[in-house]
Every structure is written in structure tokens, then in C-alpha cells.
ModelCIF file with pLDDT and N, C-alpha, C, O atoms, coordinates in Angstrom:
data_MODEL
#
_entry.id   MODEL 
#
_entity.id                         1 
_entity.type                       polymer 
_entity.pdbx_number_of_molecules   1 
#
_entity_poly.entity_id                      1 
_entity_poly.type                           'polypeptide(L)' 
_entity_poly.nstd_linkage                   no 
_entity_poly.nstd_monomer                   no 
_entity_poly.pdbx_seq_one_letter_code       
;(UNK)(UNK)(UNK)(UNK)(UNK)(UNK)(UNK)(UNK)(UNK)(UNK)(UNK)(UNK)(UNK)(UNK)(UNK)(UNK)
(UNK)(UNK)(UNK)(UNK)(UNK)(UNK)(UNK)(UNK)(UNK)(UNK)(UNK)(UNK)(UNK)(UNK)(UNK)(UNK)
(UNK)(UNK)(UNK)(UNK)(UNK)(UNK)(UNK)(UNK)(UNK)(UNK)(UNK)(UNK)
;
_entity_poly.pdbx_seq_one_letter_code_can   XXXXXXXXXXXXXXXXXXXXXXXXXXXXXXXXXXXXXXXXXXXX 
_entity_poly.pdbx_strand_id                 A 
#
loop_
_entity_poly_seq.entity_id 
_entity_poly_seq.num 
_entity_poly_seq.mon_id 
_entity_poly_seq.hetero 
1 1  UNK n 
1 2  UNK n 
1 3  UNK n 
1 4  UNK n 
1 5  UNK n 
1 6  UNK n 
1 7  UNK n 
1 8  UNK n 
1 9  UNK n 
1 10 UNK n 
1 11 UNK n 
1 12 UNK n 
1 13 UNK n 
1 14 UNK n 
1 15 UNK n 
1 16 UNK n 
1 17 UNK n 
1 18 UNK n 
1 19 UNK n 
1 20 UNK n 
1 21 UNK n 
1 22 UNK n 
1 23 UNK n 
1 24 UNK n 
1 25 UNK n 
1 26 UNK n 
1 27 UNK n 
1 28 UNK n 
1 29 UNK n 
1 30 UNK n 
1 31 UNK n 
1 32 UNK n 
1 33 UNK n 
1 34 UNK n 
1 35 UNK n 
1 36 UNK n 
1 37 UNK n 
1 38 UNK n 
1 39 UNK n 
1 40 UNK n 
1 41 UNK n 
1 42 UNK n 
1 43 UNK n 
1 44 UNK n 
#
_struct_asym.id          A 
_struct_asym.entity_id   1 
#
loop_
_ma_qa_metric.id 
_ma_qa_metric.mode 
_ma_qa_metric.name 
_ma_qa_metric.software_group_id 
_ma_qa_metric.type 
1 global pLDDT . pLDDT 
2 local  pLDDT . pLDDT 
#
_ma_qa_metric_global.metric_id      1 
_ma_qa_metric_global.metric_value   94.45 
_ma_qa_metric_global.model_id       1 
_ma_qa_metric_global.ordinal_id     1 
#
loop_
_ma_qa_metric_local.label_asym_id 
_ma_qa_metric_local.label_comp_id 
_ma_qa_metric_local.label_seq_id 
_ma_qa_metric_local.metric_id 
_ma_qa_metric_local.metric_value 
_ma_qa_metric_local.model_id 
_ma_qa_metric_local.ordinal_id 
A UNK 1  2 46.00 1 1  
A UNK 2  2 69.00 1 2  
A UNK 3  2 93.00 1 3  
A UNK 4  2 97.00 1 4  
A UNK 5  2 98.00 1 5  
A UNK 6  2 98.00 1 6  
A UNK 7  2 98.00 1 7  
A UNK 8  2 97.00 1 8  
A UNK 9  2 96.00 1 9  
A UNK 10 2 95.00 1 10 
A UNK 11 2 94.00 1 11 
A UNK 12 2 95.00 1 12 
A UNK 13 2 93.00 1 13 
A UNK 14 2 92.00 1 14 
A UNK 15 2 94.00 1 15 
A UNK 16 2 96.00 1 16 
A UNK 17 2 95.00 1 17 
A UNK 18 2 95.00 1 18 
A UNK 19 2 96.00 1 19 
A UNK 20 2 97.00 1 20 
A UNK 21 2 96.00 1 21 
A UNK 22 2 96.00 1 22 
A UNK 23 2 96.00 1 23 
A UNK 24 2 96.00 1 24 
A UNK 25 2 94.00 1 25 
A UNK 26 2 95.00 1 26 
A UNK 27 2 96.00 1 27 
A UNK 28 2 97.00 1 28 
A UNK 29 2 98.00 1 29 
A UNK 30 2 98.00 1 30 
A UNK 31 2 98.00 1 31 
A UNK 32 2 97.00 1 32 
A UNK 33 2 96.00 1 33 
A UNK 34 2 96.00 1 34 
A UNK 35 2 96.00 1 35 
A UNK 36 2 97.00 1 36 
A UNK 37 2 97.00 1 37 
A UNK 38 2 97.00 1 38 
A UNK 39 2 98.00 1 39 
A UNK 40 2 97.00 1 40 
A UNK 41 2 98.00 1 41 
A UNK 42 2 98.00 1 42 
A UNK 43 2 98.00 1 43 
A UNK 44 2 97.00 1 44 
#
loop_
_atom_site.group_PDB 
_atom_site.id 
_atom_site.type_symbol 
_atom_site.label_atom_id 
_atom_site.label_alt_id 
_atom_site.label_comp_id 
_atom_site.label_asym_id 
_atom_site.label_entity_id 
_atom_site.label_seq_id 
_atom_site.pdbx_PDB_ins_code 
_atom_site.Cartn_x 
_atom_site.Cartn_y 
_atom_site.Cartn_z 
_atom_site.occupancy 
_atom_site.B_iso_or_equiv 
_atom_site.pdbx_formal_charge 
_atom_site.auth_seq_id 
_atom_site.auth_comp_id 
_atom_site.auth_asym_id 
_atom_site.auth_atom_id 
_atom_site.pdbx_PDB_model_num 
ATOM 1   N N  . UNK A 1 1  ? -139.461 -41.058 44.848 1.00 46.00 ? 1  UNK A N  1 
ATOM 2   C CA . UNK A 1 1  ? -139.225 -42.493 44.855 1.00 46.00 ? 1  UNK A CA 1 
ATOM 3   C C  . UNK A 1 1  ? -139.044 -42.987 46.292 1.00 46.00 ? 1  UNK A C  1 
ATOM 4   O O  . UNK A 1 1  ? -138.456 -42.236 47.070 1.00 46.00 ? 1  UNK A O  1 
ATOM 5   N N  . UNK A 1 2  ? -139.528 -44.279 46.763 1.00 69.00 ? 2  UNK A N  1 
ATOM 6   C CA . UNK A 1 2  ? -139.330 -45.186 47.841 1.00 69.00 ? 2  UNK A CA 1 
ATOM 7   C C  . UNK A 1 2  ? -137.598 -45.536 48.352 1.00 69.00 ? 2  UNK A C  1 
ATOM 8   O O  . UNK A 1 2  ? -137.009 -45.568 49.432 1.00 69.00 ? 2  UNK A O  1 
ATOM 9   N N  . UNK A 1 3  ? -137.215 -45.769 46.867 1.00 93.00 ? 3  UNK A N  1 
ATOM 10  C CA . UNK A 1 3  ? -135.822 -46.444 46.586 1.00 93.00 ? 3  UNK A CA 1 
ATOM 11  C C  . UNK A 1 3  ? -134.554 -45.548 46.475 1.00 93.00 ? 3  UNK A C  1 
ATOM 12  O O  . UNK A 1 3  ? -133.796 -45.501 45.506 1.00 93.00 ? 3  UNK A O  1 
ATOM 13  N N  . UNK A 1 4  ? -134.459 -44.857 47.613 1.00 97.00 ? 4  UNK A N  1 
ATOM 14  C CA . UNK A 1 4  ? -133.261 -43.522 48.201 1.00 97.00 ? 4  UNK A CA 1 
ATOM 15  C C  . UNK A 1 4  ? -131.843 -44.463 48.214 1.00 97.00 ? 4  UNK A C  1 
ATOM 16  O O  . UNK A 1 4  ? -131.529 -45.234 49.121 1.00 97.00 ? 4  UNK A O  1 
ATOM 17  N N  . UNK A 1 5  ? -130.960 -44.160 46.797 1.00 98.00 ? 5  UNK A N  1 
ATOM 18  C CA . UNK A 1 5  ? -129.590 -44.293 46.511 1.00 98.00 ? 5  UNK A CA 1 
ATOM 19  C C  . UNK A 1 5  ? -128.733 -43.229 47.381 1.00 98.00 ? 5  UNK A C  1 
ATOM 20  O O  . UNK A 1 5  ? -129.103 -42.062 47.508 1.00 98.00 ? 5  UNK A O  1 
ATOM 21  N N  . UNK A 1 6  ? -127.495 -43.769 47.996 1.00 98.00 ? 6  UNK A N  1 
ATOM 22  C CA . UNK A 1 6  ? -126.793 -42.386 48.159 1.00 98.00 ? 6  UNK A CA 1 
ATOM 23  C C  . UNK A 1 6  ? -125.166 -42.790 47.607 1.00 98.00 ? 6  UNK A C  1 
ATOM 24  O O  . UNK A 1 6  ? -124.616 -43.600 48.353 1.00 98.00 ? 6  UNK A O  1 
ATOM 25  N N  . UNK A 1 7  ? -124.407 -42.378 46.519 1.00 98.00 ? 7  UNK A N  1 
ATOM 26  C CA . UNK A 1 7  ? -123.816 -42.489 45.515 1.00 98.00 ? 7  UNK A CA 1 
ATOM 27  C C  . UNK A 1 7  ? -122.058 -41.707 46.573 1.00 98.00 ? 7  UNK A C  1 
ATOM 28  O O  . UNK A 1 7  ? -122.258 -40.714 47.272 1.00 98.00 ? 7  UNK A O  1 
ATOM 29  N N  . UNK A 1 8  ? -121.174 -42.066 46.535 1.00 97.00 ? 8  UNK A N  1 
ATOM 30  C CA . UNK A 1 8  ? -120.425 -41.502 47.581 1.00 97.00 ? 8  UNK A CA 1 
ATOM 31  C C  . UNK A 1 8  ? -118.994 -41.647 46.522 1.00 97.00 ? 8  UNK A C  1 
ATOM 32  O O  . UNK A 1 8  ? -118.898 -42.708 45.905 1.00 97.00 ? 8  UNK A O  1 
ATOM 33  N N  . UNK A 1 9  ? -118.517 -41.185 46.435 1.00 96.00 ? 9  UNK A N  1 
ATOM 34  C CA . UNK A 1 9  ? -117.366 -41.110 45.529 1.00 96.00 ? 9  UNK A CA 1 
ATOM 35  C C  . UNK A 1 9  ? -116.390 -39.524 44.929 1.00 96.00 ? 9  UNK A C  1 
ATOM 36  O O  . UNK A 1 9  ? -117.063 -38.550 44.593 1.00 96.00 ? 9  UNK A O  1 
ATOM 37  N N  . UNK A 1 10 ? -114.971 -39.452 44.866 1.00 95.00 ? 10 UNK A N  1 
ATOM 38  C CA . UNK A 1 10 ? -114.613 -38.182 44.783 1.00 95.00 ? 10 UNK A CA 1 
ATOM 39  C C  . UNK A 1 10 ? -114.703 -38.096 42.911 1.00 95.00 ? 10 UNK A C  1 
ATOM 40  O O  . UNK A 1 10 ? -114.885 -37.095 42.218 1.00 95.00 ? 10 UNK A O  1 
ATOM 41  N N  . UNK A 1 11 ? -114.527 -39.345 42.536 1.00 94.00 ? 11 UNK A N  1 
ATOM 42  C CA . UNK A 1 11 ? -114.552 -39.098 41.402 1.00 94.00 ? 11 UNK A CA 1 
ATOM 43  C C  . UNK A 1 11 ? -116.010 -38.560 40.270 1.00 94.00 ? 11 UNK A C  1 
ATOM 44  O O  . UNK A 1 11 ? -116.613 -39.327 39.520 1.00 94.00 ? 11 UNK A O  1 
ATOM 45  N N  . UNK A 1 12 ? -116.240 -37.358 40.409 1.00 95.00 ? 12 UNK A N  1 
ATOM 46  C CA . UNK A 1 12 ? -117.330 -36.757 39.811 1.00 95.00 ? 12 UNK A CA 1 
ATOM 47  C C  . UNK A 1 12 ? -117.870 -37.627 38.345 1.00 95.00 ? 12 UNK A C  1 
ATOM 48  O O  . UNK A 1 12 ? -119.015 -38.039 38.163 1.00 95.00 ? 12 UNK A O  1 
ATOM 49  N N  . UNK A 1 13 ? -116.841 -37.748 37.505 1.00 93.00 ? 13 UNK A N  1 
ATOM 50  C CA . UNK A 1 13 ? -117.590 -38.754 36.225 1.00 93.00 ? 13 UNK A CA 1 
ATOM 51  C C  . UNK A 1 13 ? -118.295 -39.770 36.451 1.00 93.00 ? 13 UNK A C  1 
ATOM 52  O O  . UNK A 1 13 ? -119.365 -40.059 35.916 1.00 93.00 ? 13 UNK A O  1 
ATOM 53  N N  . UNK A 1 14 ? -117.207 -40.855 37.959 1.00 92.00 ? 14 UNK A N  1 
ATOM 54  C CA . UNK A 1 14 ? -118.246 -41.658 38.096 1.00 92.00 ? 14 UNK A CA 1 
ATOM 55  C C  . UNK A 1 14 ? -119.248 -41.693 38.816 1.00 92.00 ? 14 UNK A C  1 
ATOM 56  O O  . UNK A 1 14 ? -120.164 -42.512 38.733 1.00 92.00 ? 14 UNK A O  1 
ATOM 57  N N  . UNK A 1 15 ? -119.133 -40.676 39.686 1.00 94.00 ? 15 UNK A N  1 
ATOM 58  C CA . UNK A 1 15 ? -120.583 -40.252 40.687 1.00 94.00 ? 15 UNK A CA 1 
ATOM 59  C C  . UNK A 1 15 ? -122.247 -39.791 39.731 1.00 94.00 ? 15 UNK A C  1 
ATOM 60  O O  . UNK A 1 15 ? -123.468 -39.874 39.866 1.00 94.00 ? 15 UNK A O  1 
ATOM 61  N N  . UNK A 1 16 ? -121.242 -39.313 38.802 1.00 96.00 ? 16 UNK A N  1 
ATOM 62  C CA . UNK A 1 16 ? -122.582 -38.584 37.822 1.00 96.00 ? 16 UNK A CA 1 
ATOM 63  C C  . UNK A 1 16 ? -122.797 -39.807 37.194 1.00 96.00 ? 16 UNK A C  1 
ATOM 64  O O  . UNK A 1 16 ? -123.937 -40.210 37.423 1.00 96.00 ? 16 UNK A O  1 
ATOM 65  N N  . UNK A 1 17 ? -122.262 -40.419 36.618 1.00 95.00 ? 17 UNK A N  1 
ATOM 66  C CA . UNK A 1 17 ? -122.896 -42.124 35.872 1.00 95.00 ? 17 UNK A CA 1 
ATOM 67  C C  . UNK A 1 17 ? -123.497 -42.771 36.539 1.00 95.00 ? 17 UNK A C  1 
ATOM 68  O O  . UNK A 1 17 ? -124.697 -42.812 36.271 1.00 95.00 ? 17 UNK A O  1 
ATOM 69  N N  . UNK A 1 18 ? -123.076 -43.480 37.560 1.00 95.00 ? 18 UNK A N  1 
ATOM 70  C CA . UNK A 1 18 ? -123.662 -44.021 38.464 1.00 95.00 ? 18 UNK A CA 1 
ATOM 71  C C  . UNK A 1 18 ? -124.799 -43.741 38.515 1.00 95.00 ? 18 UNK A C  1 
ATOM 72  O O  . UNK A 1 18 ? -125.675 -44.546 38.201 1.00 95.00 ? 18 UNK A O  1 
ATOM 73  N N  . UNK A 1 19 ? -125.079 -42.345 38.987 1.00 96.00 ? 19 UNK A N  1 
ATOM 74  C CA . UNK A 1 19 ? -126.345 -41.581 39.409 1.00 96.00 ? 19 UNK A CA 1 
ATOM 75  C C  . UNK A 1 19 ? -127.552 -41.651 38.420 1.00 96.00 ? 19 UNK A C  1 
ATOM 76  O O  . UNK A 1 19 ? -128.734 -41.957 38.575 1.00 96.00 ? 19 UNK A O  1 
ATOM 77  N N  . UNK A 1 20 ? -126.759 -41.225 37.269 1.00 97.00 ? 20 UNK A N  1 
ATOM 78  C CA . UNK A 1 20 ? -127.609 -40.983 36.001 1.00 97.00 ? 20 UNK A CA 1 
ATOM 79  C C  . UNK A 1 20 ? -128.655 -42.418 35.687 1.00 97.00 ? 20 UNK A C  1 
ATOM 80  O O  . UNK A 1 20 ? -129.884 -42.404 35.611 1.00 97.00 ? 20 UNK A O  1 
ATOM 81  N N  . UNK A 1 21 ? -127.747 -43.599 35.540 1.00 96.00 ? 21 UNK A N  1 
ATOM 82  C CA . UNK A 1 21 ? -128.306 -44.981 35.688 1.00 96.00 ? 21 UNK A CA 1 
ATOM 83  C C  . UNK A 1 21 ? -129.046 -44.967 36.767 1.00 96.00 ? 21 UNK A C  1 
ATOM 84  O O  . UNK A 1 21 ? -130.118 -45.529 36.543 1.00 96.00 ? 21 UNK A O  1 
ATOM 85  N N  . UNK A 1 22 ? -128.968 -44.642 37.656 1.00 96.00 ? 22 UNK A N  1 
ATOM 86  C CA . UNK A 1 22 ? -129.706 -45.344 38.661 1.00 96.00 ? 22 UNK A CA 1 
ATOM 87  C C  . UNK A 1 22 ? -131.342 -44.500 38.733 1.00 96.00 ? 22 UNK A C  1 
ATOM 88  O O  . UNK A 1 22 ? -132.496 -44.926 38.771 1.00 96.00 ? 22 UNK A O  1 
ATOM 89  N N  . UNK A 1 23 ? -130.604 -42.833 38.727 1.00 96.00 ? 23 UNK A N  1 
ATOM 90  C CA . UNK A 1 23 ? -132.224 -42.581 38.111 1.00 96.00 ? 23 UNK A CA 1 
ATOM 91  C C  . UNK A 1 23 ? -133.088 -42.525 37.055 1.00 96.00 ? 23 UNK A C  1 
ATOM 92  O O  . UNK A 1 23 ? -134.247 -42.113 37.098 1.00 96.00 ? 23 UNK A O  1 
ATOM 93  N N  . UNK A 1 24 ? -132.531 -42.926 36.158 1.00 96.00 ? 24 UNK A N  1 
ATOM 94  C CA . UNK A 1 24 ? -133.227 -43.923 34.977 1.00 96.00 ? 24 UNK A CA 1 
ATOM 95  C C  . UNK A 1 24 ? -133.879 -44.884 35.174 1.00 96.00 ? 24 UNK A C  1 
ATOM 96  O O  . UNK A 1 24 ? -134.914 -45.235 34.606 1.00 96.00 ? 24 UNK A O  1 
ATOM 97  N N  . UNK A 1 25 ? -133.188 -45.479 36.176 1.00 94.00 ? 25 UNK A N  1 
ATOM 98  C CA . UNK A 1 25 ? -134.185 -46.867 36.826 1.00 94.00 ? 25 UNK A CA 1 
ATOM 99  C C  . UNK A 1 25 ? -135.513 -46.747 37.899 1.00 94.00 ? 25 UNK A C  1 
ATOM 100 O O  . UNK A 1 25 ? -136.356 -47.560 38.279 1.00 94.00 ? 25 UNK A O  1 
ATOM 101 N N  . UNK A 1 26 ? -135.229 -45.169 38.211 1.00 95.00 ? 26 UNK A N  1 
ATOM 102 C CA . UNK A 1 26 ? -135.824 -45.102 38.853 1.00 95.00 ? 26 UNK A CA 1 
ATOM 103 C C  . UNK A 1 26 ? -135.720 -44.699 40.245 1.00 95.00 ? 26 UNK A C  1 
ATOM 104 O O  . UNK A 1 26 ? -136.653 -44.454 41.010 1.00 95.00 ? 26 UNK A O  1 
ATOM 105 N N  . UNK A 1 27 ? -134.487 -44.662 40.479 1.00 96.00 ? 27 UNK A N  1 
ATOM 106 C CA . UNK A 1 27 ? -134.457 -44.245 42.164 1.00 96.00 ? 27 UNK A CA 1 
ATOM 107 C C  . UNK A 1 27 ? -134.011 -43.049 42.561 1.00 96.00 ? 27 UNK A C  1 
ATOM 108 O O  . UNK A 1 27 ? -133.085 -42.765 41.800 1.00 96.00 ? 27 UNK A O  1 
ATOM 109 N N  . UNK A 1 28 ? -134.193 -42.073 43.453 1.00 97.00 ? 28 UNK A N  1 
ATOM 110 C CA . UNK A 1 28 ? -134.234 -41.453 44.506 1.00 97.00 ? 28 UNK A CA 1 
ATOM 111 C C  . UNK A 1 28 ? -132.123 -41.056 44.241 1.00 97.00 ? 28 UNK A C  1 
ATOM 112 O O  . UNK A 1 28 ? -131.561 -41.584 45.200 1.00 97.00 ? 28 UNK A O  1 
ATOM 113 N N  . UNK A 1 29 ? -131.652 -40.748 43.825 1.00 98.00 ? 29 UNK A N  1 
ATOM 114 C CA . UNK A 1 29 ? -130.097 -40.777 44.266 1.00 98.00 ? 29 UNK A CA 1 
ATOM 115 C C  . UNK A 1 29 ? -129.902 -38.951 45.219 1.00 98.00 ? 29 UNK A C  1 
ATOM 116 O O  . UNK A 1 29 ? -130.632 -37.960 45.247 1.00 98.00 ? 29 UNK A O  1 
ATOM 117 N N  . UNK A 1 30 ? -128.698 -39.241 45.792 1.00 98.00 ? 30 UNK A N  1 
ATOM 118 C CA . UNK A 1 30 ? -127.825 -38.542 46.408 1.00 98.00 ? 30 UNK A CA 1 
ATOM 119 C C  . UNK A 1 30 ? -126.853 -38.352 46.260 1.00 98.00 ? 30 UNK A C  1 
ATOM 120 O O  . UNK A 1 30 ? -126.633 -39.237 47.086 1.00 98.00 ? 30 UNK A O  1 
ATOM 121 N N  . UNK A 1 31 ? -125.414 -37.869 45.855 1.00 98.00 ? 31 UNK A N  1 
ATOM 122 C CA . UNK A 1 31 ? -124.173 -37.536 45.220 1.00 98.00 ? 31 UNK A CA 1 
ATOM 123 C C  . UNK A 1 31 ? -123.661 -36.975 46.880 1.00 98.00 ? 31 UNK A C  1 
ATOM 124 O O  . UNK A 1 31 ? -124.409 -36.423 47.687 1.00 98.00 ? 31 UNK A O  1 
ATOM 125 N N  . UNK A 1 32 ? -122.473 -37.236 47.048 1.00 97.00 ? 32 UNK A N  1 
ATOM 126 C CA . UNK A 1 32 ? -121.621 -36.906 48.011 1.00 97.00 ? 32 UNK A CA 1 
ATOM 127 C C  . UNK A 1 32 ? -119.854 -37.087 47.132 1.00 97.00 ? 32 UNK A C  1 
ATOM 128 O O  . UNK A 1 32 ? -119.624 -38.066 46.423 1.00 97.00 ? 32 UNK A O  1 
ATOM 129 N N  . UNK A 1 33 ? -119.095 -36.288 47.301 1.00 96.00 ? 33 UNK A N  1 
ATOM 130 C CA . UNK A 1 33 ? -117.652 -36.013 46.667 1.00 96.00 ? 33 UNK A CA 1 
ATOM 131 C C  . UNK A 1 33 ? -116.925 -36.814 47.593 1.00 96.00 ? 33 UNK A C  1 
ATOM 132 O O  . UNK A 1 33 ? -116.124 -37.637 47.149 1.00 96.00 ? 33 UNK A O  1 
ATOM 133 N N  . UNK A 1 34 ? -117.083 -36.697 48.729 1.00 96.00 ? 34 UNK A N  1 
ATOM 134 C CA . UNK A 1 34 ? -115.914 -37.573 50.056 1.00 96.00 ? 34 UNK A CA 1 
ATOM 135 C C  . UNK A 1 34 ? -116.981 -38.262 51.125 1.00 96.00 ? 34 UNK A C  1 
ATOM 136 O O  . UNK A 1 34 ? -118.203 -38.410 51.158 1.00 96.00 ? 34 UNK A O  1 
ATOM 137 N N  . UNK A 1 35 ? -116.072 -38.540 51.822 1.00 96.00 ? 35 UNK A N  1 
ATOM 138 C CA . UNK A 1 35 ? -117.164 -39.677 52.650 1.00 96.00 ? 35 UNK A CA 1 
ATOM 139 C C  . UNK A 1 35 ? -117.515 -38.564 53.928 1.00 96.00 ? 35 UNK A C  1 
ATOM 140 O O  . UNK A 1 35 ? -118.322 -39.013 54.742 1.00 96.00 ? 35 UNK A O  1 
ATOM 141 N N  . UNK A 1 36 ? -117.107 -37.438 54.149 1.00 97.00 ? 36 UNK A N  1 
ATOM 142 C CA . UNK A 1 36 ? -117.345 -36.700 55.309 1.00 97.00 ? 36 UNK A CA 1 
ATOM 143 C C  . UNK A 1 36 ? -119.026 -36.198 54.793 1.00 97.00 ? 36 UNK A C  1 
ATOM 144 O O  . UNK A 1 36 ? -120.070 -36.235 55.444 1.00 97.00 ? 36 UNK A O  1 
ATOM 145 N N  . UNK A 1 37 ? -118.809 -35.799 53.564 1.00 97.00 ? 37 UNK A N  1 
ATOM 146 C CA . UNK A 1 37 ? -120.145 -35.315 53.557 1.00 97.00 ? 37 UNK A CA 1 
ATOM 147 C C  . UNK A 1 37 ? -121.329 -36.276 52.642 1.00 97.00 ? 37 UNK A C  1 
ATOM 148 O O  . UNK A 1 37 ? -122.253 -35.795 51.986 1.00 97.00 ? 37 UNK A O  1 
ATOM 149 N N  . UNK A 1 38 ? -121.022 -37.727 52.800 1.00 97.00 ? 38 UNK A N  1 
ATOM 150 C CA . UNK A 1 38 ? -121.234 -38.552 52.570 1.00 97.00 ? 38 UNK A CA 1 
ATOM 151 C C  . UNK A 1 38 ? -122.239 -39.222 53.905 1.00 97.00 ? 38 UNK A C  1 
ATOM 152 O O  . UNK A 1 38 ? -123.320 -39.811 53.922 1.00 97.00 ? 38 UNK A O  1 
ATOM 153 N N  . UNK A 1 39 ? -121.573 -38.929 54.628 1.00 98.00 ? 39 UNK A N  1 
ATOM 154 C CA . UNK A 1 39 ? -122.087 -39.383 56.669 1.00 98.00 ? 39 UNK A CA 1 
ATOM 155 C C  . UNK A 1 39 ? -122.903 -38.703 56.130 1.00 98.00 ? 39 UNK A C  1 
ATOM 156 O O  . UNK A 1 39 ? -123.694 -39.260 55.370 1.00 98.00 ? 39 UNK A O  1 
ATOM 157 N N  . UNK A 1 40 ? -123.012 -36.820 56.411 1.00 97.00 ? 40 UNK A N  1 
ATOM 158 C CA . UNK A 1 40 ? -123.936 -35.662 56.817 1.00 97.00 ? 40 UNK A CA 1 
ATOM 159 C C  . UNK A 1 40 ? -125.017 -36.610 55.913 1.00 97.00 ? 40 UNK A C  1 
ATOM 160 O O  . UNK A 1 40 ? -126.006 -37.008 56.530 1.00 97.00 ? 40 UNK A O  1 
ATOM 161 N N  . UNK A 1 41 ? -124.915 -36.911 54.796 1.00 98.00 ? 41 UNK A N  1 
ATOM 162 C CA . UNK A 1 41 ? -126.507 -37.169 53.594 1.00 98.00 ? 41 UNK A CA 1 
ATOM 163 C C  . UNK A 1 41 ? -126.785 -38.227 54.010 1.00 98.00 ? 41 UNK A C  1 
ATOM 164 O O  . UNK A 1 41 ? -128.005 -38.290 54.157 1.00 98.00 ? 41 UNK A O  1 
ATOM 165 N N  . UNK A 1 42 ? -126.182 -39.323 54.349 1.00 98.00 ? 42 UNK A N  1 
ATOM 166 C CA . UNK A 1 42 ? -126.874 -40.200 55.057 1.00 98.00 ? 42 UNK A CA 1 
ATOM 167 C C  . UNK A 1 42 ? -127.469 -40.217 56.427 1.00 98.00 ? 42 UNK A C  1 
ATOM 168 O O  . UNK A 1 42 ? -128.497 -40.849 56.671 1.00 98.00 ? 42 UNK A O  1 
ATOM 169 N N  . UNK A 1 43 ? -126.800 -39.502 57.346 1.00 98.00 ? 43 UNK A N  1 
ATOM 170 C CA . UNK A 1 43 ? -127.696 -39.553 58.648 1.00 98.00 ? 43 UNK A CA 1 
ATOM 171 C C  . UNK A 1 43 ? -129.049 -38.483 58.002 1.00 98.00 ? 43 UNK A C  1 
ATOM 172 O O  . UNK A 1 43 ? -130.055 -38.817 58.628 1.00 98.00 ? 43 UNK A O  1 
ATOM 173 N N  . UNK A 1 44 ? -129.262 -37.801 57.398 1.00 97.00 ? 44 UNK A N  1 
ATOM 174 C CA . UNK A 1 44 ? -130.031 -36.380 56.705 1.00 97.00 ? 44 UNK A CA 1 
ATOM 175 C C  . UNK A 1 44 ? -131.365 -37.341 56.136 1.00 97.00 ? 44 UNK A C  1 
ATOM 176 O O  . UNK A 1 44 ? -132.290 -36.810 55.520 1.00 97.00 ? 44 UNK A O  1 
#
């Protein structure tokens, strides 16, 4: 996909929902637990 999500959150249920919707719709997602390795996937 064009449309690269990156999903940043510690809370895993809602990281995985989020995600799940969004690639249903169609996009590209990324999952990060904290925001440190949240940076690394976004500069990546």
C-alpha cells in the first residue's frame, strides 16, 4: 500500500484494533508499544 499508518501506543488491544481497521481499509500499518521505538519505525 501507498497509505503507510504507524499506530504508536502501549496499550496492545488498542494498537491491534486500531491496526486491524485500518488494514481492512486498506493501509500499510506499523505497531510500536512506546514512543522510543515508535521514533526508530518512523524515521525507518
Amino acid at each position: 500500500s501507498q497509505n503507510k499508518i504507524l499506530v504508536i501506543d502501549d496499550e496492545l488491544t488498542v494498537r491491534q484494533n486500531v491496526a486491524a481497521y485500518l488494514e481492512d481499509s486498506g493501509f500499510t500499518v506499523y505497531q510500536a508499544e512506546n514512543g522510543r521505538v515508535g521514533l526508530e519505525l518512523y524515521f525507518q
